[in-house]
PDB file of N, CA and C in Angstrom:
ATOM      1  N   UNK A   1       0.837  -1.176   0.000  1.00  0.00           N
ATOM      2  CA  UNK A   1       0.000   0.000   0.000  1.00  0.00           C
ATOM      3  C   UNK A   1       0.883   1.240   0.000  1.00  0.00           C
ATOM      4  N   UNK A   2       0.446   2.522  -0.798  1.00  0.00           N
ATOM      5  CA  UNK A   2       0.876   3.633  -0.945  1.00  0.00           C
ATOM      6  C   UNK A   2       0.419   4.753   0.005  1.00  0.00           C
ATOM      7  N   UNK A   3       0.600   5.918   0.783  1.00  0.00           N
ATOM      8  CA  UNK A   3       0.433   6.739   1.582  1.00  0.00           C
ATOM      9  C   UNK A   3       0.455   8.071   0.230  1.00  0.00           C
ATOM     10  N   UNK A   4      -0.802   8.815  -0.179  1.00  0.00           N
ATOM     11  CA  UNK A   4      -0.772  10.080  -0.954  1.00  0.00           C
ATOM     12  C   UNK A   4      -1.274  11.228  -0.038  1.00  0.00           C
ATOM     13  N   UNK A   5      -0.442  11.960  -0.202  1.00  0.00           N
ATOM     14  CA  UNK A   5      -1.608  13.938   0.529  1.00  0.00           C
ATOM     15  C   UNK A   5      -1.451  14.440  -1.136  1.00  0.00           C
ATOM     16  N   UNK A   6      -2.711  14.554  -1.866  1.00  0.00           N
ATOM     17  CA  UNK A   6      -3.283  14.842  -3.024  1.00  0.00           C
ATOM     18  C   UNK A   6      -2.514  14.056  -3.719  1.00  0.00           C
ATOM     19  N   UNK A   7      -1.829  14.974  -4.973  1.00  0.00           N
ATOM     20  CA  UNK A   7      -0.879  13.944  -5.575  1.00  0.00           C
ATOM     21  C   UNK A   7       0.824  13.350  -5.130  1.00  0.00           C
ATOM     22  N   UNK A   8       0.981  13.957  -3.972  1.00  0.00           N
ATOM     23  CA  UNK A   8       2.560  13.293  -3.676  1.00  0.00           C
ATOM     24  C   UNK A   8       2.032  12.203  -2.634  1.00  0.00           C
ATOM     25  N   UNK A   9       3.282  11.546  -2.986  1.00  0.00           N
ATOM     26  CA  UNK A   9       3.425   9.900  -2.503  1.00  0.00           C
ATOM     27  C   UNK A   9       4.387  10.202  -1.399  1.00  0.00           C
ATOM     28  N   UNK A  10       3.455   9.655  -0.196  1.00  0.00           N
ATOM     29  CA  UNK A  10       4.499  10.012   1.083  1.00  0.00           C
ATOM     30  C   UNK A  10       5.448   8.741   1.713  1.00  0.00           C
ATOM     31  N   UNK A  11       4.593   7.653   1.236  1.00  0.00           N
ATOM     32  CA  UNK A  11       5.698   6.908   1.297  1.00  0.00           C
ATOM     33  C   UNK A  11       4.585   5.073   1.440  1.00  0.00           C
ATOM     34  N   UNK A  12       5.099   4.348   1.410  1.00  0.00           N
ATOM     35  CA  UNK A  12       4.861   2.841   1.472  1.00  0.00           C
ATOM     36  C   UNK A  12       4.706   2.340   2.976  1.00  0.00           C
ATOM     37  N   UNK A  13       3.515   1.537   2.559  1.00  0.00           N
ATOM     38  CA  UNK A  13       2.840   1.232   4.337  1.00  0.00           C
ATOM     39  C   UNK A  13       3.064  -0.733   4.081  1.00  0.00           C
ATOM     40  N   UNK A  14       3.720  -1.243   4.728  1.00  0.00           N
ATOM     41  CA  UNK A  14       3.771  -2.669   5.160  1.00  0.00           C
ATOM     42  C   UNK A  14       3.232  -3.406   6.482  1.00  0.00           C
ATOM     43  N   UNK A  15       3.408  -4.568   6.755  1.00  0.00           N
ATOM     44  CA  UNK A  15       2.866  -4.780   8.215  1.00  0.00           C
ATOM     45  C   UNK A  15       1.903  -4.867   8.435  1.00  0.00           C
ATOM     46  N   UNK A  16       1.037  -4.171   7.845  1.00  0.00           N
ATOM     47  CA  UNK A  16      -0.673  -4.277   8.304  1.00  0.00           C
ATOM     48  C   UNK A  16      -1.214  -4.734   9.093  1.00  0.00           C
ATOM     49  N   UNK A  17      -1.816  -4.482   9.766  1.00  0.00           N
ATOM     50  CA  UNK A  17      -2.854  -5.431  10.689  1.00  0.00           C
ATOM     51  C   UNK A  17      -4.636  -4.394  11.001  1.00  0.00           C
ATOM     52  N   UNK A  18      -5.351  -4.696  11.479  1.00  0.00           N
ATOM     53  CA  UNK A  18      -6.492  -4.360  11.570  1.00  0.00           C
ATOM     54  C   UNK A  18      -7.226  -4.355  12.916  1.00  0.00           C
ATOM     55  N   UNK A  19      -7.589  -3.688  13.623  1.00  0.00           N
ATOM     56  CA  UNK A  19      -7.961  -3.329  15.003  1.00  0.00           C
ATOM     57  C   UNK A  19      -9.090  -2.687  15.327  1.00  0.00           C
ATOM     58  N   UNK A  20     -10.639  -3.233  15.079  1.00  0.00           N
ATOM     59  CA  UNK A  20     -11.601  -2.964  14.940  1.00  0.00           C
ATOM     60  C   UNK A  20     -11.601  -2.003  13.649  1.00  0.00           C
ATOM     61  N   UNK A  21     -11.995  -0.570  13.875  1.00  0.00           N
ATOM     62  CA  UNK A  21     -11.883   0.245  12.945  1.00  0.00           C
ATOM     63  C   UNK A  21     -10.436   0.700  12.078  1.00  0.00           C
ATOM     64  N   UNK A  22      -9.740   0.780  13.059  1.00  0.00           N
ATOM     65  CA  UNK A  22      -8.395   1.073  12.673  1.00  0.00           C
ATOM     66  C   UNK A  22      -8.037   0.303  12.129  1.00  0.00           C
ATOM     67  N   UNK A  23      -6.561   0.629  10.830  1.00  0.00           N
ATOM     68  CA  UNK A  23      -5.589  -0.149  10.435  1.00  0.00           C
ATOM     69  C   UNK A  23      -3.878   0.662  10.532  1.00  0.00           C
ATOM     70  N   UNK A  24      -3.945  -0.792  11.071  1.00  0.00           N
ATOM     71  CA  UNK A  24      -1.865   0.343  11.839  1.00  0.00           C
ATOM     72  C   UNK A  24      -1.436  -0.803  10.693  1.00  0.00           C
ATOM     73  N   UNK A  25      -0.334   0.160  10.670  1.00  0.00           N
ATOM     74  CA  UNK A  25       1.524  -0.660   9.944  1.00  0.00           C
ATOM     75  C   UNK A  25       2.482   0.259   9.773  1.00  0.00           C
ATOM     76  N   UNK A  26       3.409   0.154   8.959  1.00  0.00           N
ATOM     77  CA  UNK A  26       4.606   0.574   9.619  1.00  0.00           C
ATOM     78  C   UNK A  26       4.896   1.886   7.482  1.00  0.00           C
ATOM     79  N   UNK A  27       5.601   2.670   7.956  1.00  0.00           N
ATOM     80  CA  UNK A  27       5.445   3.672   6.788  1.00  0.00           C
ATOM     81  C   UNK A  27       6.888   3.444   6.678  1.00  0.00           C
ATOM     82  N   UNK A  28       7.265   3.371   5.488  1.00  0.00           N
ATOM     83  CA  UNK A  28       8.666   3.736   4.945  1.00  0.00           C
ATOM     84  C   UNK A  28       8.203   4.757   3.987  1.00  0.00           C
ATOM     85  N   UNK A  29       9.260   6.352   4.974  1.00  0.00           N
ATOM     86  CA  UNK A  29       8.179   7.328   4.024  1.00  0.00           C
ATOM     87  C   UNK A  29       9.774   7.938   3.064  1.00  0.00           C
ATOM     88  N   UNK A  30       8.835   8.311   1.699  1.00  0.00           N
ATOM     89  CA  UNK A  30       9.458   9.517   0.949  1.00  0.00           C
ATOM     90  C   UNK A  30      10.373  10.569   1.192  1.00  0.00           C
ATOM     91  N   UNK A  31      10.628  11.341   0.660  1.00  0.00           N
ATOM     92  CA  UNK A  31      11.230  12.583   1.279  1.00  0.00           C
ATOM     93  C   UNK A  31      10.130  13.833   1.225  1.00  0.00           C
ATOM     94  N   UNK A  32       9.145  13.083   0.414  1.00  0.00           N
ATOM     95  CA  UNK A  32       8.144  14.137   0.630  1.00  0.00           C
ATOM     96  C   UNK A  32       7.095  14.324   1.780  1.00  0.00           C
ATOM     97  N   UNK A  33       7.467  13.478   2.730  1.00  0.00           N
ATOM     98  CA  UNK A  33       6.725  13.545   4.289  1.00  0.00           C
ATOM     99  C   UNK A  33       7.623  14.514   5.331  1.00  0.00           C
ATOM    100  N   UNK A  34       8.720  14.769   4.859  1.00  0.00           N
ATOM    101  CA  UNK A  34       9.558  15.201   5.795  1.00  0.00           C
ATOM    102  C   UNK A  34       8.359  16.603   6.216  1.00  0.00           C
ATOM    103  N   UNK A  35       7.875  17.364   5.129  1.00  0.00           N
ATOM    104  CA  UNK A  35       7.198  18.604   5.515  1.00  0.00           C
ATOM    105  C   UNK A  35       5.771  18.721   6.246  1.00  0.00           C
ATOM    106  N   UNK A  36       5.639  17.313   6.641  1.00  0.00           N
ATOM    107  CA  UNK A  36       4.720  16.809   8.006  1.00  0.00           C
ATOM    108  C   UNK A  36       4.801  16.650   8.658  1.00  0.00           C
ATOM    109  N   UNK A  37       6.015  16.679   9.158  1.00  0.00           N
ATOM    110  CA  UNK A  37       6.548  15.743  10.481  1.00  0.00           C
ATOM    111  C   UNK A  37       5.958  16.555  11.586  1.00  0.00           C
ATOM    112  N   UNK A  38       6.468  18.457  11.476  1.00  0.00           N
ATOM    113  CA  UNK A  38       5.797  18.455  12.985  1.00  0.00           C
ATOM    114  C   UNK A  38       3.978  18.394  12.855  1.00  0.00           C
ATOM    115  N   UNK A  39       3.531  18.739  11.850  1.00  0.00           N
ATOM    116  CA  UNK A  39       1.680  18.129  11.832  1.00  0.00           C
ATOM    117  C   UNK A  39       1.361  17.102  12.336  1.00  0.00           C
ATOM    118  N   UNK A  40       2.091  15.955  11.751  1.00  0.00           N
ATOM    119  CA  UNK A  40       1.946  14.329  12.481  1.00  0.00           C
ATOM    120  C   UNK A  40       2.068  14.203  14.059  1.00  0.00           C
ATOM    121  N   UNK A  41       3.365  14.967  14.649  1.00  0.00           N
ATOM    122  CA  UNK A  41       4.151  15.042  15.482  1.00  0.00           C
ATOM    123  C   UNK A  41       2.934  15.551  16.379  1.00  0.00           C
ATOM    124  N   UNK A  42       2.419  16.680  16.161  1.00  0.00           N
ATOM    125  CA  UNK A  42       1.420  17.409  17.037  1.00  0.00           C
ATOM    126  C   UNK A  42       0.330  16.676  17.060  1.00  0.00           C
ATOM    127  N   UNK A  43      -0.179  16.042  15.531  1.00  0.00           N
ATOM    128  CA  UNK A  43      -1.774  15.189  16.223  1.00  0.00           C
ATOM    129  C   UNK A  43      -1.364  13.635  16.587  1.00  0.00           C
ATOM    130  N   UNK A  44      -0.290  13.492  17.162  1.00  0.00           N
ATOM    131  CA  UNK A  44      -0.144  12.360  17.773  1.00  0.00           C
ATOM    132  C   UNK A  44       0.339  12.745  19.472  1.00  0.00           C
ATOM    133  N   UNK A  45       0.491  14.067  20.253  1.00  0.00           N
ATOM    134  CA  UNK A  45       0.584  14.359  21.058  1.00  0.00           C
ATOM    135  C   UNK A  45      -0.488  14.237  22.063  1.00  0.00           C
ATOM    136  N   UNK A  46      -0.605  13.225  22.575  1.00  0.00           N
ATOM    137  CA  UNK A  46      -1.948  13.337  23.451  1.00  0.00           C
ATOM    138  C   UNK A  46      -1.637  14.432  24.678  1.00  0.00           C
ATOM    139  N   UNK A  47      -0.304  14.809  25.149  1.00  0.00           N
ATOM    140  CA  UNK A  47      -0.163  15.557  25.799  1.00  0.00           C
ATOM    141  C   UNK A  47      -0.728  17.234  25.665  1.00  0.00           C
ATOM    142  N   UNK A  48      -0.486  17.482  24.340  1.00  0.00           N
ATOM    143  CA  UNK A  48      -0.744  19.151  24.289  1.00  0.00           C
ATOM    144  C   UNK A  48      -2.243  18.873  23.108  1.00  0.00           C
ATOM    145  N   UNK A  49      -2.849  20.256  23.266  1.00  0.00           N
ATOM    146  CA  UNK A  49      -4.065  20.673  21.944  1.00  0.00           C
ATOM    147  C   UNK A  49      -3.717  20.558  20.965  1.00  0.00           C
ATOM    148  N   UNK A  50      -4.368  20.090  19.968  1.00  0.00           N
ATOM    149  CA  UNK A  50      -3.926  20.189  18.281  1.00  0.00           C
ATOM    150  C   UNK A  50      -4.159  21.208  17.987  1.00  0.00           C
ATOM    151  N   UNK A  51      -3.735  22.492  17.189  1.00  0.00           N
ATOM    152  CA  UNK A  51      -4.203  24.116  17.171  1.00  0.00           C
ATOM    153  C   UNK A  51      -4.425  23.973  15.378  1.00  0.00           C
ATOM    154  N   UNK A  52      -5.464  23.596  14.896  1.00  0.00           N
ATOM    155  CA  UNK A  52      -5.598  23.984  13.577  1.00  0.00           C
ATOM    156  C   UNK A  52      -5.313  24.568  12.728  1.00  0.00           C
ATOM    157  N   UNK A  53      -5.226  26.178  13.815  1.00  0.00           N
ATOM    158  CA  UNK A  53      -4.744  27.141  12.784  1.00  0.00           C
ATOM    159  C   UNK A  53      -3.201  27.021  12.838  1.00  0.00           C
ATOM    160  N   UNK A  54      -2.704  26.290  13.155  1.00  0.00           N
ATOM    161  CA  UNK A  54      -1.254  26.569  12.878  1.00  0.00           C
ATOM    162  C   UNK A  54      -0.755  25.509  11.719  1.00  0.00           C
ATOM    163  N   UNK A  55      -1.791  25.012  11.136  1.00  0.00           N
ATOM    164  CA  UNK A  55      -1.167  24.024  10.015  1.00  0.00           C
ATOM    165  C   UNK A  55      -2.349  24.339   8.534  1.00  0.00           C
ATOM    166  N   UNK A  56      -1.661  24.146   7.686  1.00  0.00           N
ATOM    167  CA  UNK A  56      -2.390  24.546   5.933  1.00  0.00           C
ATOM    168  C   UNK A  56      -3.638  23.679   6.150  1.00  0.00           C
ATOM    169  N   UNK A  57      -4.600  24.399   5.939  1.00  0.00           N
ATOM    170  CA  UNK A  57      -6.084  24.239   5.609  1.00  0.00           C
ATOM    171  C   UNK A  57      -6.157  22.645   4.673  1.00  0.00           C
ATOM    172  N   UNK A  58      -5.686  22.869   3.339  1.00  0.00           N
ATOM    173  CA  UNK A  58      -5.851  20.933   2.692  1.00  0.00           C
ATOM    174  C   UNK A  58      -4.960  19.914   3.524  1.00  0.00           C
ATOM    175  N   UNK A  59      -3.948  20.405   4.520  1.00  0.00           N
ATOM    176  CA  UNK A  59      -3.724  19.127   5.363  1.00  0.00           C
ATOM    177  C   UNK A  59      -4.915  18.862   6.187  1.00  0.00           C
ATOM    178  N   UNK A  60      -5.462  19.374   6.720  1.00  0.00           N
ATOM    179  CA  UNK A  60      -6.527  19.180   7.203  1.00  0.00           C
ATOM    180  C   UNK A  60      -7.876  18.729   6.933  1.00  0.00           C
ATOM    181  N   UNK A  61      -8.223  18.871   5.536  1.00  0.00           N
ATOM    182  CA  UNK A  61      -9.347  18.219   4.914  1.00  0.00           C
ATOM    183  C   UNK A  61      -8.576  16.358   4.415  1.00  0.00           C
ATOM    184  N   UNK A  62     -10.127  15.981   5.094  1.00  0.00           N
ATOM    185  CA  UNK A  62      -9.856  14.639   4.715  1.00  0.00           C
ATOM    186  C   UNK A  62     -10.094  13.863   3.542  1.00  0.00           C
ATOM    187  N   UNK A  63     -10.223  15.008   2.881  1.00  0.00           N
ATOM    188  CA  UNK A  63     -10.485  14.046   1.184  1.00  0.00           C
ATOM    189  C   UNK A  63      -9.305  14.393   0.218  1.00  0.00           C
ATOM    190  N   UNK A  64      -8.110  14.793   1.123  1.00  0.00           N
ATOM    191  CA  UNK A  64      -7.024  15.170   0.785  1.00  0.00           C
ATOM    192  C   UNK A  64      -6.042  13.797   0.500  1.00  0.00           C
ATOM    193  N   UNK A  65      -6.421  13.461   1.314  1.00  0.00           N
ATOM    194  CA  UNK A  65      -5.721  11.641   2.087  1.00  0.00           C
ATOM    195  C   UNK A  65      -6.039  10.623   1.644  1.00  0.00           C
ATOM    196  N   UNK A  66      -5.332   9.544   0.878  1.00  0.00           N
ATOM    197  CA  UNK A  66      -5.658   8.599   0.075  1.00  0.00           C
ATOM    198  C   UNK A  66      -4.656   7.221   0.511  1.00  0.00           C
ATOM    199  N   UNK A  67      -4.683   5.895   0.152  1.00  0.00           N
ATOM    200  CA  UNK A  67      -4.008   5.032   0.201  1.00  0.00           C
ATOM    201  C   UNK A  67      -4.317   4.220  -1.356  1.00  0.00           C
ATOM    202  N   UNK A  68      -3.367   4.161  -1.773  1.00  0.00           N
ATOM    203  CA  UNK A  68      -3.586   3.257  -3.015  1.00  0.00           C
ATOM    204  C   UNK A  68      -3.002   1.589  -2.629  1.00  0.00           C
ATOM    205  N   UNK A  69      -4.297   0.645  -3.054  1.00  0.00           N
ATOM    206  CA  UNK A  69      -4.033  -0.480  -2.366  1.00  0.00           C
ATOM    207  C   UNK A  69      -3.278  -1.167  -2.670  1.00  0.00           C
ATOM    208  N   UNK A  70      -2.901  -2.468  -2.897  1.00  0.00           N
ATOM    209  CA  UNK A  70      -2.314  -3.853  -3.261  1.00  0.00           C
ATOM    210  C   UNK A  70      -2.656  -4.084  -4.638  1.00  0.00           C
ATOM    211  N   UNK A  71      -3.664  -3.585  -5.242  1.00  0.00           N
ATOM    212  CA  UNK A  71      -5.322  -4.172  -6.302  1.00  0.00           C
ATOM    213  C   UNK A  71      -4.917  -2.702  -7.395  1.00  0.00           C
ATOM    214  N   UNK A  72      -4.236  -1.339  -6.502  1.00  0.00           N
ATOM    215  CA  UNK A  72      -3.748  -0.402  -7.632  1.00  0.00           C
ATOM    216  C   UNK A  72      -5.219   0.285  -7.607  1.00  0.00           C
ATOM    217  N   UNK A  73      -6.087   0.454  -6.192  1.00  0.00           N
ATOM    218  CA  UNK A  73      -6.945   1.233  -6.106  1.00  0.00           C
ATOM    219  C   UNK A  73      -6.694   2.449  -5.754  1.00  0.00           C
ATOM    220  N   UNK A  74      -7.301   3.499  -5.442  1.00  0.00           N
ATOM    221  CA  UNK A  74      -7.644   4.974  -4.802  1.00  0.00           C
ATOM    222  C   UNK A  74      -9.051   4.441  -3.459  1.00  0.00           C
ATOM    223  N   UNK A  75      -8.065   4.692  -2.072  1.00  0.00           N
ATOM    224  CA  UNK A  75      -9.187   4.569  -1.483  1.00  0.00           C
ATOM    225  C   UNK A  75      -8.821   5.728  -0.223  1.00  0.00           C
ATOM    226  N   UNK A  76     -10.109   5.821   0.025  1.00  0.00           N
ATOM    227  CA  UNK A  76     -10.159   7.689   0.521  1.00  0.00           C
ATOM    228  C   UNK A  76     -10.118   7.058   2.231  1.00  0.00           C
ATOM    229  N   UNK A  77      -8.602   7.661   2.900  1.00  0.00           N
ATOM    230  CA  UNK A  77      -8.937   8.031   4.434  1.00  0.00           C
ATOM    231  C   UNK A  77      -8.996   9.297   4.847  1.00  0.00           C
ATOM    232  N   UNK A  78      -9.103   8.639   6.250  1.00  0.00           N
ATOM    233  CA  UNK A  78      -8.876  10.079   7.105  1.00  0.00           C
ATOM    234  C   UNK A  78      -7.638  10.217   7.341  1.00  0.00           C
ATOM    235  N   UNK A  79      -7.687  11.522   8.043  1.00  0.00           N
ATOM    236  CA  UNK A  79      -6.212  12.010   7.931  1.00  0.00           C
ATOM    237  C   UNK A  79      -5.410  11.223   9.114  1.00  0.00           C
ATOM    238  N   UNK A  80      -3.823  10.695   8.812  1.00  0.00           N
ATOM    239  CA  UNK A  80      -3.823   9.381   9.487  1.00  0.00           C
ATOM    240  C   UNK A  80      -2.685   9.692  10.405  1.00  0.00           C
ATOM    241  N   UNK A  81      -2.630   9.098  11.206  1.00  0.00           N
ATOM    242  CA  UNK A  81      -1.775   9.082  12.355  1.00  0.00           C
ATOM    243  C   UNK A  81      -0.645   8.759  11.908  1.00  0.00           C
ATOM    244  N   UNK A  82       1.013   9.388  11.775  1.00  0.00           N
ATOM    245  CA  UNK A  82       1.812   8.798  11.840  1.00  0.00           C
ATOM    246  C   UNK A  82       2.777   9.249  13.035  1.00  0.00           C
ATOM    247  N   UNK A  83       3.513   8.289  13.599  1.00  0.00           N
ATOM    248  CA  UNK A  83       4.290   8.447  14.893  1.00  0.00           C
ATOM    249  C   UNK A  83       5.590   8.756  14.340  1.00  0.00           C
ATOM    250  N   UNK A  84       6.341   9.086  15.466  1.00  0.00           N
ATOM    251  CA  UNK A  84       8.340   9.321  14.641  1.00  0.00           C
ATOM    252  C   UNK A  84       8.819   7.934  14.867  1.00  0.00           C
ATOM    253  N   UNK A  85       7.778   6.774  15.612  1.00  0.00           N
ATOM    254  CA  UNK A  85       8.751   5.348  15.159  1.00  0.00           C
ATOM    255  C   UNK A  85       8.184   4.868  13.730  1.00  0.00           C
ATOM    256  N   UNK A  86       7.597   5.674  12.994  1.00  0.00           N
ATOM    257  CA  UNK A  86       7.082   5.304  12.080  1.00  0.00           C
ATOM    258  C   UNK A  86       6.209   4.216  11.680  1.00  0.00           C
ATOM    259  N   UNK A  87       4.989   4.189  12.886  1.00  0.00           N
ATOM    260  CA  UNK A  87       4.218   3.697  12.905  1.00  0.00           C
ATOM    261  C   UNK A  87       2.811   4.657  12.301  1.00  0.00           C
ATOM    262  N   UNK A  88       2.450   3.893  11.403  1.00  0.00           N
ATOM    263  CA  UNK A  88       0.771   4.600  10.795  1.00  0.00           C
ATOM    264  C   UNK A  88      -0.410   3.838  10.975  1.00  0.00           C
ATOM    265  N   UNK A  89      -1.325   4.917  11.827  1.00  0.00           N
ATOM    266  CA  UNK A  89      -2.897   4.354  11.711  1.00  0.00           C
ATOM    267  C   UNK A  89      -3.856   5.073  10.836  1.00  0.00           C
ATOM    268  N   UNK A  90      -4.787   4.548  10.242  1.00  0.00           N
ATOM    269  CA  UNK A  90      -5.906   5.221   9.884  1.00  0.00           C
ATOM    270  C   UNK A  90      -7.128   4.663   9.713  1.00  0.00           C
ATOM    271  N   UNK A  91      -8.407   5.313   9.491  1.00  0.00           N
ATOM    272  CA  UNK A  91      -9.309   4.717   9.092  1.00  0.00           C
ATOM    273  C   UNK A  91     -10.253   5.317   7.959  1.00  0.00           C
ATOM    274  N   UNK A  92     -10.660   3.737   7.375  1.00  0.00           N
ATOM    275  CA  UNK A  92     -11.003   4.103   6.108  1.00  0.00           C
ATOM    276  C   UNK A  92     -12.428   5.596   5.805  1.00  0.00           C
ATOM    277  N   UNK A  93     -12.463   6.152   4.866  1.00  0.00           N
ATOM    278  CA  UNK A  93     -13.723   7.187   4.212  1.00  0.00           C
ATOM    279  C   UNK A  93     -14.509   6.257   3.995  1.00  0.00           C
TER     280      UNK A  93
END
């Protein structure tokens, strides 16, 4: 599986597994994720508020966020959790 924010490819998701709604695995990302890191970084902080306004408006819409499957589909998530051990969750649109 592929990780897209519109058309860039952030990087390749392996590992998979499935957890009621959720699906975690592990991201080997691009160089084009690097300019997420602190976005990711912050909505994975359960410690502090996520502040909206401090991050671009289409990161934030969820029809921004895509995974292209195994099958060479387009399938629409939400905007997905990734950690700095490079662990990713999301769930499906």
């Amino acid at each position: 599986m592929k990780l897209y924010f519109l058309n860039e490819f952030l990087g390749d998701i392996r590992d998979i597994n499935v957890d009621g709604m959720w699906v975690n695995g592990e991201i080997t990302p691009s160089n084009n994720i690097d300019k997420f890191d602190d976005f990711f970084a912050a909505l994975v902080d359960e410690e502090n508020d996520f502040v909206e306004t401090n991050y671009n408006e289409e990161w934030l819409d969820d029809n921004n966020w895509y995974i292209i499957d195994d099958e060479n589909k387009r399938r629409g998530i939400y905007i997905p959790a990734v950690y700095p051990d490079r662990e990713i969750s999301w769930r499906w649109r």
